[in-house]
Protein backbone atom coordinates (compact mmCIF):
# COMPACT_ATOMS: atom_id res chain seq x y z
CA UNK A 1 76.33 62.77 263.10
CA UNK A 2 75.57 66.47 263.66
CA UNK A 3 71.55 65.70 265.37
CA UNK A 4 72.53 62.23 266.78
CA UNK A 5 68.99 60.95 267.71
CA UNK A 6 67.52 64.29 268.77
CA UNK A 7 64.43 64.18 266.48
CA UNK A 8 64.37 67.88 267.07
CA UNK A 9 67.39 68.71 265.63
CA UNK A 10 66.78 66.48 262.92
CA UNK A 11 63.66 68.04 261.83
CA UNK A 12 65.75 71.36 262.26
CA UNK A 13 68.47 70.40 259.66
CA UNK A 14 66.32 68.85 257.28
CA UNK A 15 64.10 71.71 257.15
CA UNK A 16 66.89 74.36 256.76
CA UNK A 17 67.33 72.17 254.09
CA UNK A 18 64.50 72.39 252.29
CA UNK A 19 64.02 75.83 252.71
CA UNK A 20 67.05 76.44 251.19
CA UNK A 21 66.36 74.06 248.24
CA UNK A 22 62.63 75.60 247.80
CA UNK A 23 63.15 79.12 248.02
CA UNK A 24 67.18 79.38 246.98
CA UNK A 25 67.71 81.89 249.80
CA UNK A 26 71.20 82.87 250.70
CA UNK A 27 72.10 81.70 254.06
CA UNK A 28 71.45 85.43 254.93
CA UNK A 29 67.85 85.15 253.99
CA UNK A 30 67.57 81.92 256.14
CA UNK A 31 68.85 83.06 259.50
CA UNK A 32 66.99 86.84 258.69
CA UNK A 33 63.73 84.40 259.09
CA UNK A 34 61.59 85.29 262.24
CA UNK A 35 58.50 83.27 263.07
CA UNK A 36 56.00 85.93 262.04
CA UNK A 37 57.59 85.68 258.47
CA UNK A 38 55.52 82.95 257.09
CA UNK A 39 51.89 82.66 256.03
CA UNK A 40 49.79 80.27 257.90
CA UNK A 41 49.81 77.23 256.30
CA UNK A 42 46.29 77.07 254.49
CA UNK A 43 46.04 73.51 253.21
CA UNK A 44 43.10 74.57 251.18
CA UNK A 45 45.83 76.47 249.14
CA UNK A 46 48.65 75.34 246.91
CA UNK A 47 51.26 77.83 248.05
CA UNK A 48 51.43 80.94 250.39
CA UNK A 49 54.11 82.91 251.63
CA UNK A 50 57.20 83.78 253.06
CA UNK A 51 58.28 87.07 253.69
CA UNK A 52 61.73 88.89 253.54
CA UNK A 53 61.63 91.77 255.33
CA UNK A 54 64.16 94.72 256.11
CA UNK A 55 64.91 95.52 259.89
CA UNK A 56 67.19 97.87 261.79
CA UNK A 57 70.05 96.94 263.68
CA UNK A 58 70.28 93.32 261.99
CA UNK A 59 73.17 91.58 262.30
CA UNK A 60 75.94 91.84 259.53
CA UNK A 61 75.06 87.79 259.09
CA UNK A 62 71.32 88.38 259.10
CA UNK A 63 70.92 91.01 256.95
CA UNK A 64 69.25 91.19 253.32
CA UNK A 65 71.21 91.65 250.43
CA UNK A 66 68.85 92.62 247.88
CA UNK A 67 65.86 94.09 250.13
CA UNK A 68 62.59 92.75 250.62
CA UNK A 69 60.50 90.61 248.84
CA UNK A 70 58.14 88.07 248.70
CA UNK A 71 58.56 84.44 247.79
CA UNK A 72 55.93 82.18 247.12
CA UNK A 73 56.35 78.49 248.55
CA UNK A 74 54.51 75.38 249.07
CA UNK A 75 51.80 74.68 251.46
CA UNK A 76 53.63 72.04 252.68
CA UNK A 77 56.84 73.97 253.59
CA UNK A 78 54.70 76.07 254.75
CA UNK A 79 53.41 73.43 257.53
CA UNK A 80 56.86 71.94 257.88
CA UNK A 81 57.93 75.61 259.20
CA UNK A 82 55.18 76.00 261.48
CA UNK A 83 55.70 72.25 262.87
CA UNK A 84 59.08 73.34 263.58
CA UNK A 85 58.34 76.10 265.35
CA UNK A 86 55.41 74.39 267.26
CA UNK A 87 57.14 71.26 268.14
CA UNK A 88 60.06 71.19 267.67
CA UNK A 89 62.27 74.67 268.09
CA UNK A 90 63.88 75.72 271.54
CA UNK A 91 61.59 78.53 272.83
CA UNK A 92 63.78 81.53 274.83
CA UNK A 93 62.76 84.46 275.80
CA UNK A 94 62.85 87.43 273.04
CA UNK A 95 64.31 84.85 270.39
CA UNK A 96 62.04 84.61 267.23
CA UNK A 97 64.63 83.88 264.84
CA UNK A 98 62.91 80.26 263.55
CA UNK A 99 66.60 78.75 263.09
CA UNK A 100 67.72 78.10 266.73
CA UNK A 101 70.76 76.53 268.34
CA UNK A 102 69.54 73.11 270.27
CA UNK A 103 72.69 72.32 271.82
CA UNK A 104 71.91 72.53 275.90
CA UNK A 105 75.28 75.45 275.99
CA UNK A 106 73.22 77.74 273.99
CA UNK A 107 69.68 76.09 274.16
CA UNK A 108 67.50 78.49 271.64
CA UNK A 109 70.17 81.06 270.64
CA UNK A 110 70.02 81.81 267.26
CA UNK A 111 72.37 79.98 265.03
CA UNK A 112 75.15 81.51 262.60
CA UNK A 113 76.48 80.83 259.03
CA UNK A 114 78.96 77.93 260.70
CA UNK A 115 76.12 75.92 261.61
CA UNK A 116 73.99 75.98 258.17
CA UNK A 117 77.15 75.10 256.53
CA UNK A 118 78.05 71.76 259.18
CA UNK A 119 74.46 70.29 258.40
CA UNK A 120 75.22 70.85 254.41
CA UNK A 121 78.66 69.31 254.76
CA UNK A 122 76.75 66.33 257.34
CA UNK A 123 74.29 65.83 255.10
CA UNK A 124 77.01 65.53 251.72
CA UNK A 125 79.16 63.09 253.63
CA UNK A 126 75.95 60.93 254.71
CA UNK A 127 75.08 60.62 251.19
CA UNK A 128 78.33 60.39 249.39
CA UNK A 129 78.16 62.59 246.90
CA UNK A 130 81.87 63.40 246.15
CA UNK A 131 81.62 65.69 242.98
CA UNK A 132 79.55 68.35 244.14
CA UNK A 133 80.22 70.50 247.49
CA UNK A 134 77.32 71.00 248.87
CA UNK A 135 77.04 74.61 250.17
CA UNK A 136 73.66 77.21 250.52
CA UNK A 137 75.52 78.88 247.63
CA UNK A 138 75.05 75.58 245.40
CA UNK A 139 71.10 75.03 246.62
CA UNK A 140 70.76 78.16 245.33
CA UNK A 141 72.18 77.38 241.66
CA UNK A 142 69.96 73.92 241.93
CA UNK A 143 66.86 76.24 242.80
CA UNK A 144 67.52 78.70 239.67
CA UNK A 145 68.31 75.98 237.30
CA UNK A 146 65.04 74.29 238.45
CA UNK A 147 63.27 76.91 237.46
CA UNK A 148 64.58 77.49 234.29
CA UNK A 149 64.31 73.77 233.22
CA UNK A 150 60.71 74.03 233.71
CA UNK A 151 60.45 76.61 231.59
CA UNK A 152 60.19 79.74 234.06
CA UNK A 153 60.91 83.06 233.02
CA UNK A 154 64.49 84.95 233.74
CA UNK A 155 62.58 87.46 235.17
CA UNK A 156 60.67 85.70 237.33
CA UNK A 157 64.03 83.58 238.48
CA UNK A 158 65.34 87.15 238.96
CA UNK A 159 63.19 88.37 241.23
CA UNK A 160 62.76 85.54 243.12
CA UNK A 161 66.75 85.45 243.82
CA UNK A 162 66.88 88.78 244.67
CA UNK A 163 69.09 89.73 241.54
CA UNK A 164 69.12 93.18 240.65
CA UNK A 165 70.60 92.46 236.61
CA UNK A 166 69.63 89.63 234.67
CA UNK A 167 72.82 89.03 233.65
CA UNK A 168 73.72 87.85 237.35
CA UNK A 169 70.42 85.43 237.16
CA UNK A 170 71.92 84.11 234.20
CA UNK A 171 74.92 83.46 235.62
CA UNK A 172 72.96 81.36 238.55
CA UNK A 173 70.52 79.42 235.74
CA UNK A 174 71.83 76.76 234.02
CA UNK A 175 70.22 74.16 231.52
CA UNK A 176 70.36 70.75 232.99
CA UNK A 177 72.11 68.33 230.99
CA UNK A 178 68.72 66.39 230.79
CA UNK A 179 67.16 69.79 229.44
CA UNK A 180 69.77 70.58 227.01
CA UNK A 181 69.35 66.96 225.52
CA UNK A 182 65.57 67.15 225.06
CA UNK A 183 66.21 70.58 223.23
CA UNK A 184 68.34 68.95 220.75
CA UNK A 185 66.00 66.12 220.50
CA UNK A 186 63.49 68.91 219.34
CA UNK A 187 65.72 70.67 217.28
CA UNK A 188 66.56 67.10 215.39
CA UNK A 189 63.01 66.34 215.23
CA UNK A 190 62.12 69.75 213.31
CA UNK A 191 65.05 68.66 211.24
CA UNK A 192 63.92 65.39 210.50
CA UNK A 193 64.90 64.59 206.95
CA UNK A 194 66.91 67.56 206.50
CA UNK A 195 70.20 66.10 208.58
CA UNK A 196 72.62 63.37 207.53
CA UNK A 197 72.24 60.02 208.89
């Protein structure tokens, strides 16, 4: 297992997760993060913010696609974030990246692309799922298609990806199979007595 029984680490992966599940970031977005890109978790709010912002000299792996923006989360990812970086994440000196290495070789470096895409892979084996790869690409997909089931607008979906066309957001936000089933339970319903039994 990639975090053993390091409860550090473990509270590491799992939040790298969720960020990536919550906001549908491209692994870009998640290693761009620095610690001052968050709001202060305010439980007496519902959501607050975390900021993409552009910066010189970033990186080719760090950089942001699609430019800045703004992306509303959860109060408690929020908390989980600054937990992380309270508790949990290897300070060094002139490192504020939040996503750190934890390994004692490279104790606080900032990690790359390779290591986002172990913990995926770790966490797909763990829990067997064998007909969906797990990648930051795919949590993405998940976060768009969320979105959409619940009735959110393209737009909004758009710029919350980052996606300069719609037809690209499209592309990323597809109708669960649950959601396309309750749509044709509607559409029999305002058909009722009209269709063949």
């Amino acid at each position: 297992m990639l975090w053993g029984k390091n409860e550090s680490l473990m509270f590491r992966n799992k939040l790298m997760f969720r960020v990536l599940y919550e906001t549908g970031f491209r692994v870009s977005e998640l290693l761009h993060l620095r610690i001052s890109d968050y709001d202060y978790p305010d439980p007496t709010e519902k959501t607050g913010n975390i900021y993409l912002i552009e910066r010189e000299n970033e990186p080719l792996d760090r950089q942001l696609k699609s430019g800045e923006r703004t992306i509303p989360v959860s109060w408690k990812l929020l908390q989980a974030l600054e937990d992380y970086v309270l508790f949990h994440r290897p300070q060094k000196d002139d490192i504020d990246y939040i996503f750190v290495s934890h390994s004692t070789s490279n104790l606080g470096e900032p990690i790359g692309r390779t290591s986002v895409e172990d913990v995926l892979n770790e966490i797909q084996e763990e829990s067997g799922i064998e007909y969906f790869r797990l990648t930051p690409h795919s949590l993405r997909h998940t976060h768009a298609s969320e979105l959409q089931d619940i009735g959110v607008d393209v737009n909004v979906i758009r710029e919350r990806l980052g996606h300069q066309s719609i037809a690209t957001t499209a592309k990323y936000a597809k109708p669960s199979v649950k959601t396309l089933a309750m749509a044709h339970e509607r559409y029999l319903e305002s058909k009722r007595g009209e269709l063949l039994d």
